[in-house]
PDB file of N, CA and C in Angstrom:
ATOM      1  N   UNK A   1      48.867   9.064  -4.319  1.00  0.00           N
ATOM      2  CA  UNK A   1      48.969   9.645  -5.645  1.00  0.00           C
ATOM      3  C   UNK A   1      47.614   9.593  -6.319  1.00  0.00           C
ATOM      4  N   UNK A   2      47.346  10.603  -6.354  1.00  0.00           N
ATOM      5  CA  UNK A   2      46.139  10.658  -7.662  1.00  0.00           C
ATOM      6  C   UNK A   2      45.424  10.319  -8.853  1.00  0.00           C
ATOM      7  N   UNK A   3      46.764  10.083  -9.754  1.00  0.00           N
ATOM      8  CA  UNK A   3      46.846   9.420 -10.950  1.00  0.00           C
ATOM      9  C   UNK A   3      46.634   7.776 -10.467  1.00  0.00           C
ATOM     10  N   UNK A   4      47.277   6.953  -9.318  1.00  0.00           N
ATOM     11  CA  UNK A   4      46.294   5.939  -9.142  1.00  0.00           C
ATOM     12  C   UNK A   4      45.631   5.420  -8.017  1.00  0.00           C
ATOM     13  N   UNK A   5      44.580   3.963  -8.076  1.00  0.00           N
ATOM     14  CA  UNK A   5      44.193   3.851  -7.480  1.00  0.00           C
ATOM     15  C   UNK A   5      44.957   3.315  -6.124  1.00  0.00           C
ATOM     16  N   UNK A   6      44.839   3.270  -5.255  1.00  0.00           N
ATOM     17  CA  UNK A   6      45.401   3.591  -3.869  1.00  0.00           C
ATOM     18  C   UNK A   6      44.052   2.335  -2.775  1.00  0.00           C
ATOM     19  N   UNK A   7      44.945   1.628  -1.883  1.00  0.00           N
ATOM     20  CA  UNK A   7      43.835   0.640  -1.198  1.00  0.00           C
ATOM     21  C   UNK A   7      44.285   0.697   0.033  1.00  0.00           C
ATOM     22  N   UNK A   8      43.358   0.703   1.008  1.00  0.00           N
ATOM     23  CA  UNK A   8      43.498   0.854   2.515  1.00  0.00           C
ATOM     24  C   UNK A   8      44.256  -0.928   2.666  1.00  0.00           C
ATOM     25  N   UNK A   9      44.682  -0.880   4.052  1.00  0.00           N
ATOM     26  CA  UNK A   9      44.759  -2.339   4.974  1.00  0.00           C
ATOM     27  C   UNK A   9      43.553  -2.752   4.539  1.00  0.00           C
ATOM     28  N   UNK A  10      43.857  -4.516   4.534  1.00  0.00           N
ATOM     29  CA  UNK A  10      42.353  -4.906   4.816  1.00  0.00           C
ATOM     30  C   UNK A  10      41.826  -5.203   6.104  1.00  0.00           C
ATOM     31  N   UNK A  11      40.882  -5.214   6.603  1.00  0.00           N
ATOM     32  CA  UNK A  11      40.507  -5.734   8.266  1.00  0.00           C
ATOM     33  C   UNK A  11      39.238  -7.125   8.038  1.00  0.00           C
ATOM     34  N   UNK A  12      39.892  -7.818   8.661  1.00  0.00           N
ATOM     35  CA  UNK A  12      38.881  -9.011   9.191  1.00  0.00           C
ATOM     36  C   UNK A  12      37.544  -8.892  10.074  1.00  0.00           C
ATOM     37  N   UNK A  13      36.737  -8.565   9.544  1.00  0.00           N
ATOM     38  CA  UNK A  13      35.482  -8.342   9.930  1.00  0.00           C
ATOM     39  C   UNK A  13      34.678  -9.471  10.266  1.00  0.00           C
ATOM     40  N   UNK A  14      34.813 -10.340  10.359  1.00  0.00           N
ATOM     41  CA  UNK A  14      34.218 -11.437  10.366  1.00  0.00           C
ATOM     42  C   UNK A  14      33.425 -12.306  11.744  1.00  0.00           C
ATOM     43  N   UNK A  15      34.179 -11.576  12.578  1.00  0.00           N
ATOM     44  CA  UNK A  15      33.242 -11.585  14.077  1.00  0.00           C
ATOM     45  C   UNK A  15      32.028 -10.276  14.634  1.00  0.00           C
ATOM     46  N   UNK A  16      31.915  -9.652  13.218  1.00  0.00           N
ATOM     47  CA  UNK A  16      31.389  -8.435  13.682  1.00  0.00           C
ATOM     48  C   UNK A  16      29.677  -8.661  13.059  1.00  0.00           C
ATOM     49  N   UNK A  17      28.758  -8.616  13.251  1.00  0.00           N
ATOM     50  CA  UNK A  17      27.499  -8.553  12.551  1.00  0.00           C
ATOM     51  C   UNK A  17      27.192  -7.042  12.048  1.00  0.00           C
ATOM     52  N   UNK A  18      27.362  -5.953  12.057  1.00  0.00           N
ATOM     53  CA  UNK A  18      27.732  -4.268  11.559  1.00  0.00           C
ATOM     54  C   UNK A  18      28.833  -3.972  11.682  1.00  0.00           C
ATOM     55  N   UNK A  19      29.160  -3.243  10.664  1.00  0.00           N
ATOM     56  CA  UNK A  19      30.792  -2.741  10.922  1.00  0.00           C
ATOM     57  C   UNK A  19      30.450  -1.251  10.496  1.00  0.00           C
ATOM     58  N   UNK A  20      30.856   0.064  10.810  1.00  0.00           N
ATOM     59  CA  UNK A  20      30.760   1.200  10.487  1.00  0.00           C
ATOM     60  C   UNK A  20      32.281   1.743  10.092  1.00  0.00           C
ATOM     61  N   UNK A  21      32.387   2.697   9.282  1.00  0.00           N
ATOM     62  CA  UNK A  21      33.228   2.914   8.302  1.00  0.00           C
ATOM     63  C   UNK A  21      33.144   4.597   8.429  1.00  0.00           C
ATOM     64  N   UNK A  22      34.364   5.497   8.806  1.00  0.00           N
ATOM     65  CA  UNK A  22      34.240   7.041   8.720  1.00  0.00           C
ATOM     66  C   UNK A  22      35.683   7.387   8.835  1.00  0.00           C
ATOM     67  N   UNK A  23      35.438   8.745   8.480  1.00  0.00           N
ATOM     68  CA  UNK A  23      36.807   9.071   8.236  1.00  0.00           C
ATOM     69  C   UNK A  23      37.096  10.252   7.630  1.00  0.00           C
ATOM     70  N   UNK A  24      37.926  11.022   7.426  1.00  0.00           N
ATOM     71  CA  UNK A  24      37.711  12.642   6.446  1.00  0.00           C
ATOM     72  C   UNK A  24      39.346  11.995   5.351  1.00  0.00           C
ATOM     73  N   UNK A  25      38.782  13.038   4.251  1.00  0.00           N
ATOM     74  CA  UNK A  25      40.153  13.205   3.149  1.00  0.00           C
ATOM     75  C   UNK A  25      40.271  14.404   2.660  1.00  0.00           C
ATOM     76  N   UNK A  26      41.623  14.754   2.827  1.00  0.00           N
ATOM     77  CA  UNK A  26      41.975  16.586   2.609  1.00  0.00           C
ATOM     78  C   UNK A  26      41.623  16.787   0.862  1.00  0.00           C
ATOM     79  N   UNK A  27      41.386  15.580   0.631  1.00  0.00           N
ATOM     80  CA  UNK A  27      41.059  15.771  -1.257  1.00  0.00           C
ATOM     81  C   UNK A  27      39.093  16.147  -1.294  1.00  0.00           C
ATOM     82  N   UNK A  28      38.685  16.916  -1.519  1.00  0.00           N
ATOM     83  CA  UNK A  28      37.467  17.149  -1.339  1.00  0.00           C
ATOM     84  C   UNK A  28      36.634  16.242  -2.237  1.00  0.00           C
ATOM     85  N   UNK A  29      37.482  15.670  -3.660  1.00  0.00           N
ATOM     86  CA  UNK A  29      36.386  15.311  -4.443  1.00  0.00           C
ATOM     87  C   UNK A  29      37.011  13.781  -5.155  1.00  0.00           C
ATOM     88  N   UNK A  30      37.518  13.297  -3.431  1.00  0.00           N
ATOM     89  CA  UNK A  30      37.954  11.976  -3.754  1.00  0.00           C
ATOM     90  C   UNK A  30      36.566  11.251  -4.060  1.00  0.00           C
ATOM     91  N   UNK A  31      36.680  10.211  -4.031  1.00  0.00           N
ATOM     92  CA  UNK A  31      35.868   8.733  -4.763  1.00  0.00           C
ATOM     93  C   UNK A  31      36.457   7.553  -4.552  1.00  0.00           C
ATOM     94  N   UNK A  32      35.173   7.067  -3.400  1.00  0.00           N
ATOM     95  CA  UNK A  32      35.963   5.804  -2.272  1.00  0.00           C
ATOM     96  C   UNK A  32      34.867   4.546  -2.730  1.00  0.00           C
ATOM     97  N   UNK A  33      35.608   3.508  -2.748  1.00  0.00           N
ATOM     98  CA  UNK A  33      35.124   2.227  -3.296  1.00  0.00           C
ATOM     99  C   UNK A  33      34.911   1.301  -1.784  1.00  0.00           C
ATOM    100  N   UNK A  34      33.894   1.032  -1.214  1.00  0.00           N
ATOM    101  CA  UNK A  34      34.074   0.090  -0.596  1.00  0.00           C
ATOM    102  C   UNK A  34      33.838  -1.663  -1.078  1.00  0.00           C
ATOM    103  N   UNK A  35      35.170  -2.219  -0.524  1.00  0.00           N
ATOM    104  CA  UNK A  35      35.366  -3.371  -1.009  1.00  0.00           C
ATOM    105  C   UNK A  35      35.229  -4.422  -0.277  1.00  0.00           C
ATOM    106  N   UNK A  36      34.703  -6.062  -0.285  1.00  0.00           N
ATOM    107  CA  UNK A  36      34.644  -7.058   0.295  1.00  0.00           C
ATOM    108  C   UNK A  36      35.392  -8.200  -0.423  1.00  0.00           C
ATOM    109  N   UNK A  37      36.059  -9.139   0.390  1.00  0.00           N
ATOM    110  CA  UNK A  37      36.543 -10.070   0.378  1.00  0.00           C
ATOM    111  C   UNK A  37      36.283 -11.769   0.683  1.00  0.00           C
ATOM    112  N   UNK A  38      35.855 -12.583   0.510  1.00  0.00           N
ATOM    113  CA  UNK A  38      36.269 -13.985   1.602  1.00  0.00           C
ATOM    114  C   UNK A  38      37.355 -14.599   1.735  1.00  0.00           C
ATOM    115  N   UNK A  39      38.575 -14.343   1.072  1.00  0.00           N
ATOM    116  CA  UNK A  39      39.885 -14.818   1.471  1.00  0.00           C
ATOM    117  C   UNK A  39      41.071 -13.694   0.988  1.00  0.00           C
ATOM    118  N   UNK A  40      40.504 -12.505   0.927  1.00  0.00           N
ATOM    119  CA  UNK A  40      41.591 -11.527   1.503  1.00  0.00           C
ATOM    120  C   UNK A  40      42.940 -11.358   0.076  1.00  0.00           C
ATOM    121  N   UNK A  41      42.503 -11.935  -0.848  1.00  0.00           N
ATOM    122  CA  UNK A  41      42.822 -12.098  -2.419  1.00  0.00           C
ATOM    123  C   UNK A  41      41.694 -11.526  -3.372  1.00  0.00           C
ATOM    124  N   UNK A  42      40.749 -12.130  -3.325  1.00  0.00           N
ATOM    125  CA  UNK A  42      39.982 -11.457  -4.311  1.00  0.00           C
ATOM    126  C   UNK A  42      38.511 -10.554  -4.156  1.00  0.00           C
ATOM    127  N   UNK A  43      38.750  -9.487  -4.343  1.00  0.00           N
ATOM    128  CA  UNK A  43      38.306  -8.344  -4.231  1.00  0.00           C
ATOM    129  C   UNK A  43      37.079  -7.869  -5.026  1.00  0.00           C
ATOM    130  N   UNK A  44      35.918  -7.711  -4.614  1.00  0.00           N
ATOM    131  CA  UNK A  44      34.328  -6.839  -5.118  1.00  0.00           C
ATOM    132  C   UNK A  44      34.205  -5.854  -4.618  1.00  0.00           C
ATOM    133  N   UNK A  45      33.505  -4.789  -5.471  1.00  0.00           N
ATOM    134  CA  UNK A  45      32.527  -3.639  -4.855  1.00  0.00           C
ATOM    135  C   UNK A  45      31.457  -4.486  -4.236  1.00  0.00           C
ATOM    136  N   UNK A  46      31.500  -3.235  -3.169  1.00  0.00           N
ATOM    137  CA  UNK A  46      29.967  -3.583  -2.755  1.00  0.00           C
ATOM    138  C   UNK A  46      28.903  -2.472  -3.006  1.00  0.00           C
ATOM    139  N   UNK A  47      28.161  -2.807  -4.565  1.00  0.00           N
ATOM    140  CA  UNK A  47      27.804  -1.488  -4.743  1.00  0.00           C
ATOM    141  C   UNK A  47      26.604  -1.023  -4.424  1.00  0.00           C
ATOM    142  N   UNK A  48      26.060  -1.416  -3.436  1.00  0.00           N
ATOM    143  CA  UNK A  48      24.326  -1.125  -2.179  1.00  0.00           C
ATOM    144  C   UNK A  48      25.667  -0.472  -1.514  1.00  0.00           C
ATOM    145  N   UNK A  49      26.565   0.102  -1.291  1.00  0.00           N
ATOM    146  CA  UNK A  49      27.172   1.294  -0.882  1.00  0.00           C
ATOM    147  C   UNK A  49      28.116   2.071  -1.103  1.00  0.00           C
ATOM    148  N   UNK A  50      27.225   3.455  -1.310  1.00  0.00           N
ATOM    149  CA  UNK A  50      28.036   4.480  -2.224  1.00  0.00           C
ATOM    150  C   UNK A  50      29.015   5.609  -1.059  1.00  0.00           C
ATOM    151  N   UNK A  51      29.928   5.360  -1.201  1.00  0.00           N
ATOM    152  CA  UNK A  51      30.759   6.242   0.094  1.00  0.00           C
ATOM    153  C   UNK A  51      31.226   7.390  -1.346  1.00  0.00           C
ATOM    154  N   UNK A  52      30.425   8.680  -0.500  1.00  0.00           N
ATOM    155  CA  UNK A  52      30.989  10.211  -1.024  1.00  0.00           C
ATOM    156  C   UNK A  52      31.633  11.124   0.091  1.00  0.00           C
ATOM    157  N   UNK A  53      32.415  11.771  -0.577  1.00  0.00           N
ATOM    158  CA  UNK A  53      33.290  12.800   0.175  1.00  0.00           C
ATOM    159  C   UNK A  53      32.421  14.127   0.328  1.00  0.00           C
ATOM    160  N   UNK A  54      32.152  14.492   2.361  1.00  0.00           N
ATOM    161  CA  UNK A  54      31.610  15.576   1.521  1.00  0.00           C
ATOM    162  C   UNK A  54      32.343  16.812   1.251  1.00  0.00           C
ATOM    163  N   UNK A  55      31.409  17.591   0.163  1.00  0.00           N
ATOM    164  CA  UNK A  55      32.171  18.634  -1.082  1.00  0.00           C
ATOM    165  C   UNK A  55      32.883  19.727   0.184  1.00  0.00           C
ATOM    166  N   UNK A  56      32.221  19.926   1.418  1.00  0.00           N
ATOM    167  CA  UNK A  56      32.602  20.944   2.344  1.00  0.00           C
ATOM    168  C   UNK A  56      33.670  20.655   3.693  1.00  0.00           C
ATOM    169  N   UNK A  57      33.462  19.520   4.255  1.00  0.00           N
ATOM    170  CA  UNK A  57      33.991  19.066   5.066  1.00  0.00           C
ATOM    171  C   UNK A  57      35.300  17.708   4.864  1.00  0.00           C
ATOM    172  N   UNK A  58      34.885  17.177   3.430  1.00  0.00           N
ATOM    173  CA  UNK A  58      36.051  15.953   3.540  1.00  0.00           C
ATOM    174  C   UNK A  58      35.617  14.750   4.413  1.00  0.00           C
ATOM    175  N   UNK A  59      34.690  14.879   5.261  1.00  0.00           N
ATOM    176  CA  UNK A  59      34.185  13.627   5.925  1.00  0.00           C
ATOM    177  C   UNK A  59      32.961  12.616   5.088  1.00  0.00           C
ATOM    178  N   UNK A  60      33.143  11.380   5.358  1.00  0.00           N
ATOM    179  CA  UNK A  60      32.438  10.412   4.665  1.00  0.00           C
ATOM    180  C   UNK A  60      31.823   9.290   6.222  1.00  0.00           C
ATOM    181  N   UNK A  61      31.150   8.666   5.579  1.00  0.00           N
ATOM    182  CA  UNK A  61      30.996   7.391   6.719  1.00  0.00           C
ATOM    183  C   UNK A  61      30.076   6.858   5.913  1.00  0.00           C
ATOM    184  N   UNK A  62      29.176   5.714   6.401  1.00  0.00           N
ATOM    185  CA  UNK A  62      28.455   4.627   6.345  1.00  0.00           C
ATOM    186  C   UNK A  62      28.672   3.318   7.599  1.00  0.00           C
ATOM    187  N   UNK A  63      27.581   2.720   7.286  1.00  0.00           N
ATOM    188  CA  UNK A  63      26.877   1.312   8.269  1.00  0.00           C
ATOM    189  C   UNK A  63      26.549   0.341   7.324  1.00  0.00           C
ATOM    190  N   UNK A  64      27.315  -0.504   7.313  1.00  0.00           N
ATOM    191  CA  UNK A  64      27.169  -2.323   6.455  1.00  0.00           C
ATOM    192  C   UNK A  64      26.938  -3.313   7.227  1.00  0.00           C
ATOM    193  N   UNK A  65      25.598  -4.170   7.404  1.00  0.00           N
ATOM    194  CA  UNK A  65      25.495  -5.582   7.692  1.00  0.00           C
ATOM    195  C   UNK A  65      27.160  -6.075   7.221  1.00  0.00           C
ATOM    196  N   UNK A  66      27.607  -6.670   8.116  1.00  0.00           N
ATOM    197  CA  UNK A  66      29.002  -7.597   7.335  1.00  0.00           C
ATOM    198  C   UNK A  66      28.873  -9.507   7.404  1.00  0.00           C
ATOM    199  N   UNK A  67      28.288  -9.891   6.300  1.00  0.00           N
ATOM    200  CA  UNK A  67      28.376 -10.665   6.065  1.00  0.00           C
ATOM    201  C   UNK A  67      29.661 -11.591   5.611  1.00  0.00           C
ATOM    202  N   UNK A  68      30.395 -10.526   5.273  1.00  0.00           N
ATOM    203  CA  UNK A  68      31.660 -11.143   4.960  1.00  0.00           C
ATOM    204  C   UNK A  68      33.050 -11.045   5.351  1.00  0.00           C
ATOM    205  N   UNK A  69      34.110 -11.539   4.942  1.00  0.00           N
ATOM    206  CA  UNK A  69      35.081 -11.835   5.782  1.00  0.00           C
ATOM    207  C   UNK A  69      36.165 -10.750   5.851  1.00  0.00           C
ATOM    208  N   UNK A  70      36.596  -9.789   4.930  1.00  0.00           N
ATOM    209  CA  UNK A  70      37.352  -8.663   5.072  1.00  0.00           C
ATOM    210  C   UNK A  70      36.673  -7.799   4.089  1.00  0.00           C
ATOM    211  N   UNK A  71      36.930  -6.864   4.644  1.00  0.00           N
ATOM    212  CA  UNK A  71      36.401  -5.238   3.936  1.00  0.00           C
ATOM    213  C   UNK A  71      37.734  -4.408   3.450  1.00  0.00           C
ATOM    214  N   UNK A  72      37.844  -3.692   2.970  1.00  0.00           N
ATOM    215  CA  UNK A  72      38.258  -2.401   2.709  1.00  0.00           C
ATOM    216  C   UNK A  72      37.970  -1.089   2.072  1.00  0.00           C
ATOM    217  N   UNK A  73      38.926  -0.370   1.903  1.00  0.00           N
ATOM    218  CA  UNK A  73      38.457   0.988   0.744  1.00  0.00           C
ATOM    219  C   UNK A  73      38.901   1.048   0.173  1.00  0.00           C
ATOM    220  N   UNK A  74      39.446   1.669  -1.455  1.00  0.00           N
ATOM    221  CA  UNK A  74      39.570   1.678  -2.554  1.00  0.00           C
ATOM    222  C   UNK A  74      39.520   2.976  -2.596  1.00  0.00           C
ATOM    223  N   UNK A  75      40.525   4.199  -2.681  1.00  0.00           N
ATOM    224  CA  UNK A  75      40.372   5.615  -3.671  1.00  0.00           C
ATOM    225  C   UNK A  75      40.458   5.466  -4.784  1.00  0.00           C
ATOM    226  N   UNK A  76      40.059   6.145  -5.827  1.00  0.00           N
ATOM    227  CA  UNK A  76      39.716   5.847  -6.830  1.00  0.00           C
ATOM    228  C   UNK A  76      40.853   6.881  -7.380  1.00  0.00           C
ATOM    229  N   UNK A  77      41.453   5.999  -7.964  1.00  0.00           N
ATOM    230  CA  UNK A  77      42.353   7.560  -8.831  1.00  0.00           C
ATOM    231  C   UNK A  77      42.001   8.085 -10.314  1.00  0.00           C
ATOM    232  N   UNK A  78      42.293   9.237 -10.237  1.00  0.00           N
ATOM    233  CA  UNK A  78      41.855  10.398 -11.566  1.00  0.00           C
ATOM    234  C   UNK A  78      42.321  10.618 -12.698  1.00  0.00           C
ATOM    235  N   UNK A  79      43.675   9.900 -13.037  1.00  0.00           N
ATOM    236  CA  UNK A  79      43.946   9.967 -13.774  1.00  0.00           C
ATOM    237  C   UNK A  79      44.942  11.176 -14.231  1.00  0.00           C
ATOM    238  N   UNK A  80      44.876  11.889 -12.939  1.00  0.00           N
ATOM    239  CA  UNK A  80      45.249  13.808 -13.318  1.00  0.00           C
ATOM    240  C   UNK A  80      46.937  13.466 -12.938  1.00  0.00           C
ATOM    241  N   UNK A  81      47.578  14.595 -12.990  1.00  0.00           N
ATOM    242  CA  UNK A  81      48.643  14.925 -12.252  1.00  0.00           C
ATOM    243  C   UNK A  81      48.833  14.622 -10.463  1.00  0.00           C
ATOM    244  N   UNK A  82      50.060  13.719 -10.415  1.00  0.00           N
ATOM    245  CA  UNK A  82      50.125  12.963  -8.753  1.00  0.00           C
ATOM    246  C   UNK A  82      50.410  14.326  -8.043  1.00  0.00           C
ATOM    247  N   UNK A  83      49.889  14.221  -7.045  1.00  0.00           N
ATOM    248  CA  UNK A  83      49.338  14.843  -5.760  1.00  0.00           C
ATOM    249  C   UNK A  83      49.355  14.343  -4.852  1.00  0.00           C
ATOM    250  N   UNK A  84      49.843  14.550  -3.673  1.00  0.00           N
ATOM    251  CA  UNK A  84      49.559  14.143  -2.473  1.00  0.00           C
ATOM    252  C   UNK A  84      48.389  14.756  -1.364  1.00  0.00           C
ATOM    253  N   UNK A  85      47.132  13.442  -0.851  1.00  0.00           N
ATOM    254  CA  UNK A  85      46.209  14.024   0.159  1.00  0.00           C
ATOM    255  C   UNK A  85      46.251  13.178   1.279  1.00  0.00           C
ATOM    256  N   UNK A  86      45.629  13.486   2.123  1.00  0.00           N
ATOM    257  CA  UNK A  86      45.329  12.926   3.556  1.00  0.00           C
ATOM    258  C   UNK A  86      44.311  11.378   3.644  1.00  0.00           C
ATOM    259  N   UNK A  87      44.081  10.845   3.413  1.00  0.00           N
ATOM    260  CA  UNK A  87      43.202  10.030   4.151  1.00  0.00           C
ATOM    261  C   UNK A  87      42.880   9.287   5.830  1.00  0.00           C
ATOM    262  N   UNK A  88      42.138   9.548   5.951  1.00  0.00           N
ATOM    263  CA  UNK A  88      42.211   8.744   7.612  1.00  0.00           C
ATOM    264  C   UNK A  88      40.448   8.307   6.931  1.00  0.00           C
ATOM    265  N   UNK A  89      40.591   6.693   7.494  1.00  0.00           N
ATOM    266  CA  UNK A  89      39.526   5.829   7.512  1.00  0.00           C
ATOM    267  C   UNK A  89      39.553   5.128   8.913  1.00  0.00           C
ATOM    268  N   UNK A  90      38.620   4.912   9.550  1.00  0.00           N
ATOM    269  CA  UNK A  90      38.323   4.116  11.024  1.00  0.00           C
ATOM    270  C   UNK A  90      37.326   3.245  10.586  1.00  0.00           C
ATOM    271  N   UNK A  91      37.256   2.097  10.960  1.00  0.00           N
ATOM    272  CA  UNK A  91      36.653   0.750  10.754  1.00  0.00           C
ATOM    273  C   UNK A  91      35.920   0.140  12.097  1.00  0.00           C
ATOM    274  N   UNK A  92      35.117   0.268  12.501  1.00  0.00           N
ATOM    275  CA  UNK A  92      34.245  -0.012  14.173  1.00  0.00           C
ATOM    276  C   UNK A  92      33.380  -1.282  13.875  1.00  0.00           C
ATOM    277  N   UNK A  93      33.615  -1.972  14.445  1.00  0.00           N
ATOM    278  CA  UNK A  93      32.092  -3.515  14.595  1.00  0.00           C
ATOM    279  C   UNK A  93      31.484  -3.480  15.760  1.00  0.00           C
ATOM    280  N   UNK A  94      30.455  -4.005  15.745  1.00  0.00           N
ATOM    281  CA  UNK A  94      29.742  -4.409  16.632  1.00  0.00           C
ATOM    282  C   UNK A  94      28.886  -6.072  16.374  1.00  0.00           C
ATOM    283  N   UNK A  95      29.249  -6.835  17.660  1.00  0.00           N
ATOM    284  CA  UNK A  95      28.667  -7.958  17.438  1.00  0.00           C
ATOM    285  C   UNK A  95      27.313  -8.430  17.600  1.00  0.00           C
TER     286      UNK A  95
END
């Protein structure tokens, strides 16, 4: 829904030293928060990264050092009239 904000699974990142983050959304002019954790309760931006949708394709990605213990994403909702869109996010580490 549109009107609010909306949060992926969280994933335990914590054996990973990079984790990469991609994915497309049928909403072209969503607004994705990536978020970090250390006990999977309380929740920060991490704002050294700005994840945009792009305006043509709907695909996003980024690459984070992961220093910390769970990640997620965050859509940002608009406030407008609820709607239903697509999201698909993939989450990859490397140690």
């Amino acid at each position: 829904l549109n009107e609010l904000d909306a949060y992926s699974d969280s994933v335990d990142v914590s054996t990973y030293d990079k984790i990469s983050v991609y994915g497309s959304s049928s909403n072209l002019s969503d607004e994705l928060e990536f978020q970090v954790s250390h006990d999977d309760t309380n929740w920060f931006e991490l704002t050294s990264i700005y994840v945009q949708v792009d305006y043509s394709s709907g695909q996003f990605g980024f690459i984070a050092d992961a220093p910390f213990k769970y990640a997620r994403l965050k859509k940002k909702g608009t406030g407008n009239v609820a709607m239903s869109d697509n999201l698909l996010a993939i989450l990859s580490g490397k140690k």
